[in-house]
N, C-alpha and C. Protein backbone atom coordinates (compact mmCIF):
# COMPACT_ATOMS: atom_id res chain seq x y z
N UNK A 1 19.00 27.40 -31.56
CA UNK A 1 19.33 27.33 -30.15
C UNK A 1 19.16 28.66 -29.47
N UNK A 2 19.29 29.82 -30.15
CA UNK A 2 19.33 31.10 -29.72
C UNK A 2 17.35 31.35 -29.00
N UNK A 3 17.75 32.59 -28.53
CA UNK A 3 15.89 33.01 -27.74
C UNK A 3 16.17 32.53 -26.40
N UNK A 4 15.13 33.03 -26.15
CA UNK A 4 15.07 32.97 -24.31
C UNK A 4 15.43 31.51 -23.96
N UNK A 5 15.81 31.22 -22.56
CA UNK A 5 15.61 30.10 -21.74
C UNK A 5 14.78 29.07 -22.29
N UNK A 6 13.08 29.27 -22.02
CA UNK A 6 12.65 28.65 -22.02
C UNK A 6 12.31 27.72 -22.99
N UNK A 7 12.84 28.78 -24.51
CA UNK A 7 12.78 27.97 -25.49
C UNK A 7 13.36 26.62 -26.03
N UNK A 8 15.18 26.91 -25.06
CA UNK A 8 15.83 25.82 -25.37
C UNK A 8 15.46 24.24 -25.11
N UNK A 9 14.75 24.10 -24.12
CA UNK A 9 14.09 22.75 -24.15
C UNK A 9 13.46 21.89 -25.45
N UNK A 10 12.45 22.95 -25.96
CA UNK A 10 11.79 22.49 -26.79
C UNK A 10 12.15 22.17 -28.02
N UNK A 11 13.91 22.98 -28.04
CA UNK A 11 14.40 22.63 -29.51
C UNK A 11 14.84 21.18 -29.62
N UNK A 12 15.45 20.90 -28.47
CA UNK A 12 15.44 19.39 -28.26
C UNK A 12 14.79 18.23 -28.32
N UNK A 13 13.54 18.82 -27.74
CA UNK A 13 12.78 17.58 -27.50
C UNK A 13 11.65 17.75 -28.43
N UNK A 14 11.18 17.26 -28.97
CA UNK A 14 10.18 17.07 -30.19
C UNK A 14 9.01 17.38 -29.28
N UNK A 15 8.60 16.24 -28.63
CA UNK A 15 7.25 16.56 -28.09
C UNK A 15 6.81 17.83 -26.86
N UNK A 16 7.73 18.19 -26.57
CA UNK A 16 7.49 19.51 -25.38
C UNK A 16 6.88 20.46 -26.08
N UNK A 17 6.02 21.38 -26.15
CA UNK A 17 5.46 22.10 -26.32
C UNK A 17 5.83 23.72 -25.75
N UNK A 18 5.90 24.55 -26.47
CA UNK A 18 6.48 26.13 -26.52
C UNK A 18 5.75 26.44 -25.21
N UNK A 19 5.87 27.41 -24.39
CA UNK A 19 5.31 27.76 -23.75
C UNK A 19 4.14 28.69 -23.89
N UNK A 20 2.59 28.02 -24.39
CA UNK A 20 1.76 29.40 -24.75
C UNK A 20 0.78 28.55 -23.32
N UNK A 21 0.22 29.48 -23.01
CA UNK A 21 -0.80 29.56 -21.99
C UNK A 21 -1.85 27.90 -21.62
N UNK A 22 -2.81 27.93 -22.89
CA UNK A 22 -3.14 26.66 -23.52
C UNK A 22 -2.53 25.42 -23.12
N UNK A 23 -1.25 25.36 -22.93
CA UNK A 23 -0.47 23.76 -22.90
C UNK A 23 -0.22 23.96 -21.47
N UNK A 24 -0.47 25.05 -20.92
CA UNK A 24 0.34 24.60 -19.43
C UNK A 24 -0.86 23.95 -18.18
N UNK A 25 -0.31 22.84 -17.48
CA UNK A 25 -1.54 22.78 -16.95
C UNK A 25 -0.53 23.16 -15.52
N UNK A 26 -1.92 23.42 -14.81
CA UNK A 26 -1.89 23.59 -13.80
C UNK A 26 -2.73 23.22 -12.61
N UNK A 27 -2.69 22.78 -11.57
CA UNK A 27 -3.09 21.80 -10.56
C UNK A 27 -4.09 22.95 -10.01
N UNK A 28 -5.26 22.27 -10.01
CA UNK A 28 -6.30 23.65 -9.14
C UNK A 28 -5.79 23.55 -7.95
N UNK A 29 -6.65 24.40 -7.07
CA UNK A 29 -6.41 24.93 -5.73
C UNK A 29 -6.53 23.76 -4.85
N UNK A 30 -7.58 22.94 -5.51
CA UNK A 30 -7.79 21.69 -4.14
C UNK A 30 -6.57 20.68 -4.18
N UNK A 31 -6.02 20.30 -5.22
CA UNK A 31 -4.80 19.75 -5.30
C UNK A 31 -4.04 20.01 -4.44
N UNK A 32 -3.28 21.23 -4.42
CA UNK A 32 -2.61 21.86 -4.06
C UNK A 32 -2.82 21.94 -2.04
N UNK A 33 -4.19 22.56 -2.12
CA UNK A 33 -4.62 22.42 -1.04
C UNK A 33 -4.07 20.73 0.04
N UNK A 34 -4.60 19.80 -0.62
CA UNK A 34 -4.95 18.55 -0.22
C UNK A 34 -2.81 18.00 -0.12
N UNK A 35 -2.26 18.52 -0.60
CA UNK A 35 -1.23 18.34 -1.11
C UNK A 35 -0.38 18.87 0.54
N UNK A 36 -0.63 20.26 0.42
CA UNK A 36 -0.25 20.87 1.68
C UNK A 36 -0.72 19.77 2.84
N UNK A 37 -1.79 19.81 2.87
CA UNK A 37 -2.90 19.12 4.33
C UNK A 37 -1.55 17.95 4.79
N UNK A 38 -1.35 17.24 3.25
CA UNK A 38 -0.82 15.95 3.30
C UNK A 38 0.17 15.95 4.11
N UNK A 39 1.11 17.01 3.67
CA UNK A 39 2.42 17.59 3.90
C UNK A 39 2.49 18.10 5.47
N UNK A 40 1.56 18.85 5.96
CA UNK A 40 1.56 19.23 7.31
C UNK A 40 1.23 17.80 8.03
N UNK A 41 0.46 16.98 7.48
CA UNK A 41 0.06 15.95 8.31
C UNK A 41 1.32 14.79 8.02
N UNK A 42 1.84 14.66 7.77
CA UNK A 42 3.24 14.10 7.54
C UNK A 42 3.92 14.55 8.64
N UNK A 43 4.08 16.53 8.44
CA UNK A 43 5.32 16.59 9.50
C UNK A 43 4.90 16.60 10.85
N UNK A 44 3.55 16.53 10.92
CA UNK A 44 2.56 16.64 12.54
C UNK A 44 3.29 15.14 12.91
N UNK A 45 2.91 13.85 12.17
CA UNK A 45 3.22 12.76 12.82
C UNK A 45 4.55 12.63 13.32
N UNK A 46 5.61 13.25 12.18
CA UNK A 46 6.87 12.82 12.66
C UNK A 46 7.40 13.87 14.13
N UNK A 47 6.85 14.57 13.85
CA UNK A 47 7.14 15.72 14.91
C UNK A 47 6.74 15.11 16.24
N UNK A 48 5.85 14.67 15.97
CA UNK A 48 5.07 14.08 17.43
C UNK A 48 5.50 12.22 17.51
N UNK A 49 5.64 11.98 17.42
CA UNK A 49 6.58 10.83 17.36
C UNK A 49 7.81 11.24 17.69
N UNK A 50 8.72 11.85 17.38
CA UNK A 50 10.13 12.33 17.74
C UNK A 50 9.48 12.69 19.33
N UNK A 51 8.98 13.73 19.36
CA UNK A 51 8.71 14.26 20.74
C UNK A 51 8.46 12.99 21.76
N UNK A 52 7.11 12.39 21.12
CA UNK A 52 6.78 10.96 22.05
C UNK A 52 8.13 10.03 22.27
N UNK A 53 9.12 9.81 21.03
CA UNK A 53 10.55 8.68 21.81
C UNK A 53 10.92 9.68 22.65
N UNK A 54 10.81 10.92 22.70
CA UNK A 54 11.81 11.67 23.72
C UNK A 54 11.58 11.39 25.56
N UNK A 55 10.25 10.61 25.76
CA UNK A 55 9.56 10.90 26.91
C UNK A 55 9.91 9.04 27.55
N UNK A 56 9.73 8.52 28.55
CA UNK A 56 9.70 7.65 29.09
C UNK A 56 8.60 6.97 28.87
N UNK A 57 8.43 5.32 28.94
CA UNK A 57 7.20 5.16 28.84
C UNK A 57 6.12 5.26 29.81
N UNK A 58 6.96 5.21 31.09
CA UNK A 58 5.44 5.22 32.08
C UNK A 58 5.51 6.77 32.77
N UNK A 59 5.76 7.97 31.64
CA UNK A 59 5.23 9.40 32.17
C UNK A 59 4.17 9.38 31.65
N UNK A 60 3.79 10.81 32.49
CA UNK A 60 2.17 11.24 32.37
C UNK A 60 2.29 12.19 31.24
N UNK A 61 3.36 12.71 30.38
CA UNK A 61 3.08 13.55 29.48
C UNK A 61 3.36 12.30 28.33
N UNK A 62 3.57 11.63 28.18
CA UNK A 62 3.36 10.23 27.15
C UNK A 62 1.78 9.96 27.21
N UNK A 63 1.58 9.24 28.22
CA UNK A 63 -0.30 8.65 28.46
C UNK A 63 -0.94 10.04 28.06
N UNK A 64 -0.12 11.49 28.33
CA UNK A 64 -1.46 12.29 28.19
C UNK A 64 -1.26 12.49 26.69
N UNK A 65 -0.14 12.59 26.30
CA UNK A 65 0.14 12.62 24.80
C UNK A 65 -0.85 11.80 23.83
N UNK A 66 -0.62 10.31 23.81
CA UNK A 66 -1.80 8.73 23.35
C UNK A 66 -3.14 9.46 23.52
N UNK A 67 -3.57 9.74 24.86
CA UNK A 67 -4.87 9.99 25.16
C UNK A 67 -5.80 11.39 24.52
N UNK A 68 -4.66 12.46 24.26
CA UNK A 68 -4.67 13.73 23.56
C UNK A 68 -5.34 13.01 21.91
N UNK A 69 -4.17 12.46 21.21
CA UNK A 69 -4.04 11.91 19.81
C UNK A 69 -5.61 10.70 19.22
N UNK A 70 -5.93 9.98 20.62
CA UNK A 70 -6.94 9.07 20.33
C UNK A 70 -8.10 10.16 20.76
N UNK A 71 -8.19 11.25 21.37
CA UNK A 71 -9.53 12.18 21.44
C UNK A 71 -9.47 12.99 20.24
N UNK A 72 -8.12 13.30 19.94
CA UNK A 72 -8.31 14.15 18.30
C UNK A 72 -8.70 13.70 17.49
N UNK A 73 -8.62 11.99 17.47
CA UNK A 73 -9.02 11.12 16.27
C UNK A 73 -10.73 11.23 16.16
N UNK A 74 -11.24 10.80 17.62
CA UNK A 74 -12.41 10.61 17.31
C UNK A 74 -13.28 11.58 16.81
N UNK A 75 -12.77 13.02 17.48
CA UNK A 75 -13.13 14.43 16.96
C UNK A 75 -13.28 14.43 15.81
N UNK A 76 -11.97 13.87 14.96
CA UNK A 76 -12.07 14.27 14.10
C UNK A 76 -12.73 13.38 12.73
N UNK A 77 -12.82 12.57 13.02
CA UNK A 77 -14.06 11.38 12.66
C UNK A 77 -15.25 11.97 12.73
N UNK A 78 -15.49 12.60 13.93
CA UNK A 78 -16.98 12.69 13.88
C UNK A 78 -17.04 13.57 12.87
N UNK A 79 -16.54 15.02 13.28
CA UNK A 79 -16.18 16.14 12.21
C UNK A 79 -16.29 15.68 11.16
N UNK A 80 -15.57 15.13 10.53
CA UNK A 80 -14.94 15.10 9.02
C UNK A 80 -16.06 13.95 8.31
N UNK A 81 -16.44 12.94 9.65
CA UNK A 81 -17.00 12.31 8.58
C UNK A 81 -18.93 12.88 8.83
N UNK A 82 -18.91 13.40 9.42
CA UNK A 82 -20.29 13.77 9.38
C UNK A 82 -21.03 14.40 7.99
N UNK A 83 -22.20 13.89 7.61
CA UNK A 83 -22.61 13.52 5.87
C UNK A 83 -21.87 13.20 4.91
N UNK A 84 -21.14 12.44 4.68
CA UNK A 84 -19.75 12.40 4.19
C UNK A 84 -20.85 10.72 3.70
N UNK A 85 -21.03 10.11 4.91
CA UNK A 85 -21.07 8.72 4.43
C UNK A 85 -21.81 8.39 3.61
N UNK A 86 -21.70 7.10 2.41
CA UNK A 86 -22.66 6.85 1.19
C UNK A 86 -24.36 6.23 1.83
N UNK A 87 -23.61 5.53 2.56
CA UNK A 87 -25.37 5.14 3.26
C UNK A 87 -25.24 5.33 4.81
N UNK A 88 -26.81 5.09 5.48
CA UNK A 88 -26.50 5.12 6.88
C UNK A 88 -26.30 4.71 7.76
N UNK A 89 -26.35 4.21 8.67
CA UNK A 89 -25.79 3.37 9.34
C UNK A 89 -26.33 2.19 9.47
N UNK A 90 -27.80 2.23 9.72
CA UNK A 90 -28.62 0.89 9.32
C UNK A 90 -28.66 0.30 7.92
N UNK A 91 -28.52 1.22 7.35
CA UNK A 91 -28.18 0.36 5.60
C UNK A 91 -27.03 -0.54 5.47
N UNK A 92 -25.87 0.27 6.23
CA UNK A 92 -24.57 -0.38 6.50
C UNK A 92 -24.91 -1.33 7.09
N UNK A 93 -25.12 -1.65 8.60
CA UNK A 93 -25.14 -3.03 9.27
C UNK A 93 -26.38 -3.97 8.23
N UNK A 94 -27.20 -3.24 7.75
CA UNK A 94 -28.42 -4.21 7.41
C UNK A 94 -27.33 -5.47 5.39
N UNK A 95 -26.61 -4.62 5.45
CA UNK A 95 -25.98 -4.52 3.87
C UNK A 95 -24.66 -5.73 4.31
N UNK A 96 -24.32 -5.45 5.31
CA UNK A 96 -23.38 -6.86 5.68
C UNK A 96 -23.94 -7.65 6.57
N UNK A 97 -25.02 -7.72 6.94
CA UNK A 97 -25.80 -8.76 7.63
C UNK A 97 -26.26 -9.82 6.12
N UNK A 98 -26.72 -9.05 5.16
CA UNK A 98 -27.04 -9.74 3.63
C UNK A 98 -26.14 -10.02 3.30
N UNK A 99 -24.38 -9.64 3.16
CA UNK A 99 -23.60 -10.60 2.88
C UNK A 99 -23.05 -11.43 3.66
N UNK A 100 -22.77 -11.55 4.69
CA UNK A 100 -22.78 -12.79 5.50
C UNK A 100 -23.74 -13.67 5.24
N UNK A 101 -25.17 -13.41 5.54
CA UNK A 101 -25.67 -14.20 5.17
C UNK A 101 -25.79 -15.59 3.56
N UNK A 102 -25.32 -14.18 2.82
CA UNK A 102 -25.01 -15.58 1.24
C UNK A 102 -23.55 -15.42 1.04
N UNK A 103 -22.77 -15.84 2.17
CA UNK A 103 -21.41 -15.63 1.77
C UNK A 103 -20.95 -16.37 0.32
N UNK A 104 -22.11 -17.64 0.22
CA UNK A 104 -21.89 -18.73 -0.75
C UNK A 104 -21.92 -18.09 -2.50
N UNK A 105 -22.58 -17.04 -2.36
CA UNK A 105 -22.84 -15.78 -3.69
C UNK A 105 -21.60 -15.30 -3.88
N UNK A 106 -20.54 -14.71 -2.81
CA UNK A 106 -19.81 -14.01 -3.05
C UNK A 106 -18.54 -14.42 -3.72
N UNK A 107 -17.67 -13.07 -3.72
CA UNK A 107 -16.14 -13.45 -4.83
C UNK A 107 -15.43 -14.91 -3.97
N UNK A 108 -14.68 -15.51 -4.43
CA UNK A 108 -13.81 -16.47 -3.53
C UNK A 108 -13.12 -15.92 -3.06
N UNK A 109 -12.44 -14.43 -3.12
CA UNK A 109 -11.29 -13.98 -2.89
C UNK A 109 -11.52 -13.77 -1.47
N UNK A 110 -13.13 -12.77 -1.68
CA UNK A 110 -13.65 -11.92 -0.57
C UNK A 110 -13.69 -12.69 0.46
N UNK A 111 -14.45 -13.95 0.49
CA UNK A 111 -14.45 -15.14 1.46
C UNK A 111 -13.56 -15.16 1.99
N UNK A 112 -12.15 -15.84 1.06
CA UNK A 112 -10.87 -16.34 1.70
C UNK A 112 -10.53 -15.21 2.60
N UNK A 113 -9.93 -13.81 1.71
CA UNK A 113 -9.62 -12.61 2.94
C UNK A 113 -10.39 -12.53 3.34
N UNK A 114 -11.79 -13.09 4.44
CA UNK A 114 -12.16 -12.18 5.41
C UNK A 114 -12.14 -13.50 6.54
N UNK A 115 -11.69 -14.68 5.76
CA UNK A 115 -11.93 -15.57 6.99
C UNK A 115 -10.44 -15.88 7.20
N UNK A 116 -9.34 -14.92 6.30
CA UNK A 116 -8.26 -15.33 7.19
C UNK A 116 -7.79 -14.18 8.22
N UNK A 117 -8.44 -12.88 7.61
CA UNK A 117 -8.62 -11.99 8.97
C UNK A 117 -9.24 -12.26 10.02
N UNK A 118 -9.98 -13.27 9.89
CA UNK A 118 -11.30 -13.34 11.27
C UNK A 118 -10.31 -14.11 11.97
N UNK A 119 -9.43 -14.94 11.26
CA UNK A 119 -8.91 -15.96 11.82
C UNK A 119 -7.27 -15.73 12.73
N UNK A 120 -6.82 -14.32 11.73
CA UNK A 120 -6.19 -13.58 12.52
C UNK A 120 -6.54 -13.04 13.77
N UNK A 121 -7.42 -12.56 13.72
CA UNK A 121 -7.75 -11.21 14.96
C UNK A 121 -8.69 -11.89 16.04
N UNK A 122 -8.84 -13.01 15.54
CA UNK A 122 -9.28 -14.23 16.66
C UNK A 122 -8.11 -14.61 17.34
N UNK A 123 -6.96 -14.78 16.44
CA UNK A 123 -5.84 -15.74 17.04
C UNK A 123 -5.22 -14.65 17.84
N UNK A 124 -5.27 -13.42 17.94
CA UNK A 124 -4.65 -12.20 18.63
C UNK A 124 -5.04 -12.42 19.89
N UNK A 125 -6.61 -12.03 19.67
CA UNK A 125 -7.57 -11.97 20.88
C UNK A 125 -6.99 -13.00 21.83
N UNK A 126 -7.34 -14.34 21.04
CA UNK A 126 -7.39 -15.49 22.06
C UNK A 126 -5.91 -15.43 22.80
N UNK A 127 -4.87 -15.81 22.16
CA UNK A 127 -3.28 -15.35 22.53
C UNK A 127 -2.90 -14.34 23.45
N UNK A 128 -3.48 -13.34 23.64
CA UNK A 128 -4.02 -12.32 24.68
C UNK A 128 -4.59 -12.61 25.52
N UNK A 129 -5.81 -13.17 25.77
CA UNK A 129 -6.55 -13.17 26.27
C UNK A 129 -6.51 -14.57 27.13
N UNK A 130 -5.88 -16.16 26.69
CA UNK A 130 -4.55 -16.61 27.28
C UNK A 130 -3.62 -16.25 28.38
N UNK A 131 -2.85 -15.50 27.34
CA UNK A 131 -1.47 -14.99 28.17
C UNK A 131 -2.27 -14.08 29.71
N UNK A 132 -3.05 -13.08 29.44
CA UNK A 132 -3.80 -12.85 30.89
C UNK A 132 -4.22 -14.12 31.60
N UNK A 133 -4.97 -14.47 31.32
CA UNK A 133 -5.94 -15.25 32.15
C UNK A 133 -4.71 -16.25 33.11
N UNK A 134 -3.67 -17.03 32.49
CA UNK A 134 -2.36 -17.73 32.94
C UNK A 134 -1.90 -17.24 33.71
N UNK A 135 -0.93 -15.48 33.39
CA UNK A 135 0.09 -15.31 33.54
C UNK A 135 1.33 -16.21 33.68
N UNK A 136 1.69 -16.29 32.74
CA UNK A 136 2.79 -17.49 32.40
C UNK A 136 3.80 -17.04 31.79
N UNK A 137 4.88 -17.23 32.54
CA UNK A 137 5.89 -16.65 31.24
C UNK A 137 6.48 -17.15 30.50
N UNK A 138 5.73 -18.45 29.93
CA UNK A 138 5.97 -19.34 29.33
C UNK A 138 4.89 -19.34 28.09
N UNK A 139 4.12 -18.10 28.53
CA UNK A 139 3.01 -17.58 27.19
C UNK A 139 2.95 -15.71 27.53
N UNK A 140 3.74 -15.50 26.89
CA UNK A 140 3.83 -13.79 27.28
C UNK A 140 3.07 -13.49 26.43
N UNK A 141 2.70 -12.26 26.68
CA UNK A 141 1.65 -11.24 25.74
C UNK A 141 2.27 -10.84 24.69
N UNK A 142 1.12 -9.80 23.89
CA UNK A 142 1.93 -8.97 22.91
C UNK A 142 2.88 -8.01 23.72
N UNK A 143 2.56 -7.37 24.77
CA UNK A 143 3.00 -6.12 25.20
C UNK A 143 4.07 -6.16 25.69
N UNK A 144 4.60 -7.98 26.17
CA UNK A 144 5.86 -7.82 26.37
C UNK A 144 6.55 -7.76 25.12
N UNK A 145 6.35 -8.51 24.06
CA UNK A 145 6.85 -7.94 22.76
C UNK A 145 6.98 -6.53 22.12
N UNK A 146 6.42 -5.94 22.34
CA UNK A 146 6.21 -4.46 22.13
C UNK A 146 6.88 -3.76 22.78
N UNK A 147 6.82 -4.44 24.16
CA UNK A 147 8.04 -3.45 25.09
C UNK A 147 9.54 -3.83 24.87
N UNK A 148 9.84 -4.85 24.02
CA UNK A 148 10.98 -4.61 23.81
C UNK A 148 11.62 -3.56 22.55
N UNK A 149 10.49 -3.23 21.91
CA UNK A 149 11.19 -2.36 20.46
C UNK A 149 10.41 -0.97 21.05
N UNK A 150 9.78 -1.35 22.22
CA UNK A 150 9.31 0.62 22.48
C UNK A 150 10.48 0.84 23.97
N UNK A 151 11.41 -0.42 24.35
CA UNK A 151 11.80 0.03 25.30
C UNK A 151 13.13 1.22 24.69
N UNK A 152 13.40 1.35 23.68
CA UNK A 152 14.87 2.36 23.19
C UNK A 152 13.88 3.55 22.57
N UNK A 153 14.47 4.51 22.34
CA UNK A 153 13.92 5.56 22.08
C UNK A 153 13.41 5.74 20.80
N UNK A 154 14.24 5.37 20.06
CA UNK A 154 14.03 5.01 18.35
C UNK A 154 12.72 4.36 18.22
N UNK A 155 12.72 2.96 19.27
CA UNK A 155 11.63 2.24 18.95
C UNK A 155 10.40 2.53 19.09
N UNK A 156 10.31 3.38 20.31
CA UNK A 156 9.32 3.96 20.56
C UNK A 156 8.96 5.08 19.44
N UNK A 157 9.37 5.80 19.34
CA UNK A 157 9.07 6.91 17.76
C UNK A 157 8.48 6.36 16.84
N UNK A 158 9.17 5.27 16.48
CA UNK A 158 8.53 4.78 15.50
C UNK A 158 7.36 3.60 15.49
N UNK A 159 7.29 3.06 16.98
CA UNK A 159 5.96 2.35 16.99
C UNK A 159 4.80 3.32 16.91
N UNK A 160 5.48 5.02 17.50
CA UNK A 160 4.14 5.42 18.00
C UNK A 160 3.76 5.86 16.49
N UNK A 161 4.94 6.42 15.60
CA UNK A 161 4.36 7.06 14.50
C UNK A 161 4.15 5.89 13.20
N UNK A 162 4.13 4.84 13.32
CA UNK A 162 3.14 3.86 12.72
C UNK A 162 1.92 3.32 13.54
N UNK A 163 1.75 3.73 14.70
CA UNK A 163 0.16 4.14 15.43
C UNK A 163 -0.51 4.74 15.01
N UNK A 164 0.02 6.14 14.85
CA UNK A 164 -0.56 7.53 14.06
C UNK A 164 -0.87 6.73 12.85
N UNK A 165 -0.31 6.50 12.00
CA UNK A 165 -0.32 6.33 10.30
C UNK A 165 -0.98 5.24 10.19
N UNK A 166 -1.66 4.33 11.38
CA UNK A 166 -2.54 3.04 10.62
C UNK A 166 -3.75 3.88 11.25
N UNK A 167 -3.80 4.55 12.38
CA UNK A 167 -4.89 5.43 12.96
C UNK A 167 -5.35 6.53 11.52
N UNK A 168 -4.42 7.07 10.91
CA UNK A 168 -5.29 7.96 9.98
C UNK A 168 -5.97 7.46 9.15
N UNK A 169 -5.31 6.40 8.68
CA UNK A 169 -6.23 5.94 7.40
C UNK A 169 -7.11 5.05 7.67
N UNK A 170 -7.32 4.36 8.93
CA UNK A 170 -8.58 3.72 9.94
C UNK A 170 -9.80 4.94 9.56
N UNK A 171 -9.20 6.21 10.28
CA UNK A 171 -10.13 6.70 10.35
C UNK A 171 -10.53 7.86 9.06
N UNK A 172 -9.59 8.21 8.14
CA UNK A 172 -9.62 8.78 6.44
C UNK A 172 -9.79 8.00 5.72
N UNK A 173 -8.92 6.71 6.06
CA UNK A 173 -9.12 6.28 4.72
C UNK A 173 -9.95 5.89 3.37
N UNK A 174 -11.42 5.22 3.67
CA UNK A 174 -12.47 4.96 2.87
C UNK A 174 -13.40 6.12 3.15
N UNK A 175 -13.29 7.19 3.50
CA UNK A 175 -14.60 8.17 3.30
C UNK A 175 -14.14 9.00 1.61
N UNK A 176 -15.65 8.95 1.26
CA UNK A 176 -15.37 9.52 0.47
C UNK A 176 -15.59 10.94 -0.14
N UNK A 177 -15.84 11.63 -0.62
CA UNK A 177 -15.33 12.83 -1.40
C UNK A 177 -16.95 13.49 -0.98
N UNK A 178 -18.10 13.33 -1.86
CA UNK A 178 -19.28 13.97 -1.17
C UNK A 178 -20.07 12.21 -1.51
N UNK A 179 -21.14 12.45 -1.14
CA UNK A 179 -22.03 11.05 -0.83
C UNK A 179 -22.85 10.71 -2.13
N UNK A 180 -22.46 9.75 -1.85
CA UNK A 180 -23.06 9.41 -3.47
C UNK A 180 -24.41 9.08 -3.95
């Protein structure tokens, strides 16, 4: 049991290993790096979300706030993803024009999820697009829904900073590392 600190662990535990140079690993710089990024971009959202419930919804430092956050995005899309992507853009549209076309080839899964998203974001649209065309308040929009959990301050924070967080990974999420 006696010897430095660090030794006492290892008398215990069978598999821990002494401390020689060799066994220790250590996380390179990009880890670390990417780790931080994560970490600042964590406290950027919450920070700015707190700030955004702090504001009313129909001020101009809110709209300029949204409008600030959706120009940083695209910036930073272009930025970040510029050569980044595996193919180009006509390969892309030309590459799901060929699977649509033999949807009958593909997984069953892939089918099912994409025709119950289509069938979602159809049923949004149309439900929207409805509720305008009526005005009925007997078919309200989303936005009156929305305005009730962004009308308290809380709610608002946190609609805006799950805005942010489906916005990053919209626009991070599938790029990948260098092009393959």
């Amino acid at each position: 049991m006696g010897g430095r600190p660090a030794y006492r662990y290892a008398a215990f535990v069978r598999t821990s290993r002494l401390p020689n140079r060799s066994f220790i690993h250590r996380p390179s710089g990009r880890t670390s790096r990417s780790a931080v990024g994560f970490a600042l971009l964590v406290a950027g959202v919450i920070a700015l979300s707190a700030w955004q419930a702090q504001l009313s919804r129909d001020s101009a430092g809110a709209h300029w706030g949204v409008a600030l956050v959706v120009l940083g995005a695209v910036v930073s899309a272009i930025i970040l993803g510029r050569r980044r992507q595996s193919r180009t853009t006509a390969a892309w549209i030309a590459g799901n024009i060929r699977a649509v076309r033999s949807w009958r080839s593909q997984p069953v899964g892939a089918v099912i999820s994409t025709l119950v998203w289509t069938v979602v974001i159809a049923g949004v649209v149309g439900w929207d697009l409805v509720s305008f065309i009526y005005q009925s308040p007997a078919l309200p929009t989303l936005s009156y829904f929305i305005g009730h959990v962004t009308r308290y301050r809380v709610g608002r924070g946190l609609f805006f900073a799950l805005w942010l967080v489906v916005g990053v990974f919209l626009v991070s999420g599938w790029r990948t590392e260098t092009p393959r």
